[in-house]
C-alpha atoms as a PDB file:
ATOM      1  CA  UNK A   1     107.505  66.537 101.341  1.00  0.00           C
ATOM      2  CA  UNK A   2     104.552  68.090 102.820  1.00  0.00           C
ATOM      3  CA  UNK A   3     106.095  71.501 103.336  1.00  0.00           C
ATOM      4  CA  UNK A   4     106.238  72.261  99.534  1.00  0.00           C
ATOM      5  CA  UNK A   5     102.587  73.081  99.316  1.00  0.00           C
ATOM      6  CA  UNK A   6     102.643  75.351 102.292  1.00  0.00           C
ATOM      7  CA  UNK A   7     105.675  77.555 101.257  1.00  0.00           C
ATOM      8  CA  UNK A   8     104.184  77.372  97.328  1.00  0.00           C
ATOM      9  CA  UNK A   9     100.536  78.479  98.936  1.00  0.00           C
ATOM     10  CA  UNK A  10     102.041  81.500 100.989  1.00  0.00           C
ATOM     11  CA  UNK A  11     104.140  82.844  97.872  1.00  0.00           C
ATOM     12  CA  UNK A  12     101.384  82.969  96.261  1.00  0.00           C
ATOM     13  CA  UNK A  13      99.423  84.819  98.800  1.00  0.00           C
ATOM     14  CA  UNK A  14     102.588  87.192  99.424  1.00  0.00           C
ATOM     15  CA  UNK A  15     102.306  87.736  95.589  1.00  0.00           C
ATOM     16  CA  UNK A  16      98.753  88.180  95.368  1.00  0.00           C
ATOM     17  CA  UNK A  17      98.349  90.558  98.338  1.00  0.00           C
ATOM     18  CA  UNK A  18     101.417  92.526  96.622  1.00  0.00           C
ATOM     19  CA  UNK A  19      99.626  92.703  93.459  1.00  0.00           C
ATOM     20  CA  UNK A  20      96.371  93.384  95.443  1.00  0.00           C
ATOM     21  CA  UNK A  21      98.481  96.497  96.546  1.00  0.00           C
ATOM     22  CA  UNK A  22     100.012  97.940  93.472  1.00  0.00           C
ATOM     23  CA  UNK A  23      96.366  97.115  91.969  1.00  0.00           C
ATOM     24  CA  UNK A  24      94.935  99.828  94.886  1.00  0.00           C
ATOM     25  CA  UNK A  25      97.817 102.275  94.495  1.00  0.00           C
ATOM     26  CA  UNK A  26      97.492 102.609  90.692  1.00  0.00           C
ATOM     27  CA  UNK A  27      93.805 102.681  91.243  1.00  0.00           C
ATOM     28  CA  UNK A  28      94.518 105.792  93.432  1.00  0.00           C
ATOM     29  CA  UNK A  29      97.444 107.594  91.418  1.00  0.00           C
ATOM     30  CA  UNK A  30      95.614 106.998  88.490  1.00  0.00           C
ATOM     31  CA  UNK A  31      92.496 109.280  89.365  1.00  0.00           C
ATOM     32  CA  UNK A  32      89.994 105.971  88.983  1.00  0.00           C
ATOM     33  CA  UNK A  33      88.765 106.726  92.258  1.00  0.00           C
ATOM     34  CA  UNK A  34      88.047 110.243  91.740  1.00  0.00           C
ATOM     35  CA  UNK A  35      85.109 109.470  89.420  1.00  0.00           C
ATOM     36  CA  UNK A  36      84.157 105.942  90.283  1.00  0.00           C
ATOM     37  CA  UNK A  37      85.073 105.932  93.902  1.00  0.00           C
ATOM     38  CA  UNK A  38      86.859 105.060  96.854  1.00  0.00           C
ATOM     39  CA  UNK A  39      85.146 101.977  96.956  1.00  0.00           C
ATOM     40  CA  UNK A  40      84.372 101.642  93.051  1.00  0.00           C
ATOM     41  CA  UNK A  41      80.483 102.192  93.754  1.00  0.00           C
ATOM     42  CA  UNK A  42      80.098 105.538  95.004  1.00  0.00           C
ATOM     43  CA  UNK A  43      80.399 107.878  91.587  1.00  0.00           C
ATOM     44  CA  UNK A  44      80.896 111.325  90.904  1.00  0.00           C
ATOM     45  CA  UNK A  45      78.155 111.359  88.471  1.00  0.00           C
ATOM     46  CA  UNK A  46      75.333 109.441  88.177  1.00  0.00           C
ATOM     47  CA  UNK A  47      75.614 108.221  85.223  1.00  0.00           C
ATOM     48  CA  UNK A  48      78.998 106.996  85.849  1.00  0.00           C
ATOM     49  CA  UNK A  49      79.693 102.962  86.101  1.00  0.00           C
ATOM     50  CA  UNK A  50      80.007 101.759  89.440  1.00  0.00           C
ATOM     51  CA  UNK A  51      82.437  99.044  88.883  1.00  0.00           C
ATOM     52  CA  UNK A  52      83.426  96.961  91.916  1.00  0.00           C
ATOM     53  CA  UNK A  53      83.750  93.487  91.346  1.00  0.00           C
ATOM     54  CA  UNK A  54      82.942  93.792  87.734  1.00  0.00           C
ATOM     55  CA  UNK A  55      84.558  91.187  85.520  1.00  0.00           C
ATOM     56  CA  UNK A  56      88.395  91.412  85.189  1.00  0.00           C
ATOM     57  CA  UNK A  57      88.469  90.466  81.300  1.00  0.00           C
ATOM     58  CA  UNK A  58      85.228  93.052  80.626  1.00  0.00           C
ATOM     59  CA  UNK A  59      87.646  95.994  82.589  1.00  0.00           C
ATOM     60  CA  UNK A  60      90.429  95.267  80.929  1.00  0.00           C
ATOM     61  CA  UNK A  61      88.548  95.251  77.404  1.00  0.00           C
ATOM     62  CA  UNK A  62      86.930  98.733  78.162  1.00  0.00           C
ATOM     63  CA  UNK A  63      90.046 100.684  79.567  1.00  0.00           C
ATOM     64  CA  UNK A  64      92.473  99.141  76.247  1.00  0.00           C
ATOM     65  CA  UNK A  65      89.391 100.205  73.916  1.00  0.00           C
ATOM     66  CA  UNK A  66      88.865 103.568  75.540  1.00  0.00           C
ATOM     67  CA  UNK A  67      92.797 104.334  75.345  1.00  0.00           C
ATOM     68  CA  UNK A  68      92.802 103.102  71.368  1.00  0.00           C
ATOM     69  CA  UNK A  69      89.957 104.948  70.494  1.00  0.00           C
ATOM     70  CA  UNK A  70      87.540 101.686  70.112  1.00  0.00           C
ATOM     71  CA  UNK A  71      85.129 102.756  71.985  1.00  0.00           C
ATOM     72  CA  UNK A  72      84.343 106.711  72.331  1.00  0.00           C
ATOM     73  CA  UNK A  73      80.916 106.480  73.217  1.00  0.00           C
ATOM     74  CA  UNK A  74      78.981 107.264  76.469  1.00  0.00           C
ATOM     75  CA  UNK A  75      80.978 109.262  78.667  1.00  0.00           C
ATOM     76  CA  UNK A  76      84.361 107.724  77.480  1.00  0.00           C
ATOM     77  CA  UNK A  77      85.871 110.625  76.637  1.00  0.00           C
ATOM     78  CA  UNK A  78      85.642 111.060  80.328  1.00  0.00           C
ATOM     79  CA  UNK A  79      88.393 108.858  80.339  1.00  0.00           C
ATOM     80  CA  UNK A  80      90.150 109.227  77.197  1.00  0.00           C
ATOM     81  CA  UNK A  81      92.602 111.533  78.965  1.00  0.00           C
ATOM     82  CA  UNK A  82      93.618 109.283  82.097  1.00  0.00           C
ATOM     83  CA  UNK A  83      94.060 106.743  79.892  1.00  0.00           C
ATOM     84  CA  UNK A  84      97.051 108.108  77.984  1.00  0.00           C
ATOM     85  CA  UNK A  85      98.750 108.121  81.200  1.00  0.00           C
ATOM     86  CA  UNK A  86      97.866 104.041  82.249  1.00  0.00           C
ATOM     87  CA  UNK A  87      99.960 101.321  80.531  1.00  0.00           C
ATOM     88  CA  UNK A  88      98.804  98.315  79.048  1.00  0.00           C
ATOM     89  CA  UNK A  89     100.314  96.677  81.804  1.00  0.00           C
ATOM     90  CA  UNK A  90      98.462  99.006  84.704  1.00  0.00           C
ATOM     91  CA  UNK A  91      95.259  98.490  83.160  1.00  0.00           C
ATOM     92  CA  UNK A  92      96.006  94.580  84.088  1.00  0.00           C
ATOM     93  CA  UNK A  93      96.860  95.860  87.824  1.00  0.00           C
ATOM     94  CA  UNK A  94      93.777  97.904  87.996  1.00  0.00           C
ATOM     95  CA  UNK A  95      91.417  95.588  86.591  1.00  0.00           C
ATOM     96  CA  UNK A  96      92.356  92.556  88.395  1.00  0.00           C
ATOM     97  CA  UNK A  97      92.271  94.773  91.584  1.00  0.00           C
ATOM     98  CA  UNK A  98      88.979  96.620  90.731  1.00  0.00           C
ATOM     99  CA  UNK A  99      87.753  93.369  90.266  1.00  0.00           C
ATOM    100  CA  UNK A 100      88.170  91.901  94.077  1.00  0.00           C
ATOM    101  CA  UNK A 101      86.294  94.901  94.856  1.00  0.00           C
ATOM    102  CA  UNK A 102      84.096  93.894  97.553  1.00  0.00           C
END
């Protein structure tokens, strides 16, 4: 049956273009944009990451350490207050979208 791979390849896209969504929304309600962004490379400050398209594994790493207390160096504590508000499941969202990030 030819169909299968058709109907299998436009879930996924209809899943990945939701995720894509949440992923922009949390990015949003979350504040990320405020310092890094509309387009994760225009900062606030200059000393501020621009992080579109950065690795989704390296963002994830950095947001769960920040929100532990892992890493509190740099401007970190810049962060360490958003981050009590962003599940461990959000920072997924957010990194996987930040990471399309053209």
């Amino acid at each position: 049956m030819k169909l299968l791979p058709v109907v299998t390849a436009a879930l996924v896209a209809l899943v990945s273009s939701s995720a894509f969504a949440d992923g922009a929304k949390l990015f949003a309600e979350k504040t990320c944009s405020a310092c890094h962004g509309k387009d994760g490379k225009k900062t606030l400050m200059p000393d501020y990451p621009k992080i579109a398209g950065q690795n989704v594994k390296y963002i994830e790493k950095q947001m769960a350490d920040i929100k532990s207390g892992a890493r509190a160096n740099g401007n970190a504590a810049a962060m360490k207050g958003v981050m009590v508000i962003v599940s461990d499941a959000e920072i997924k969202e957010i990194a996987d979208f930040v990471s399309k990030m053209k």
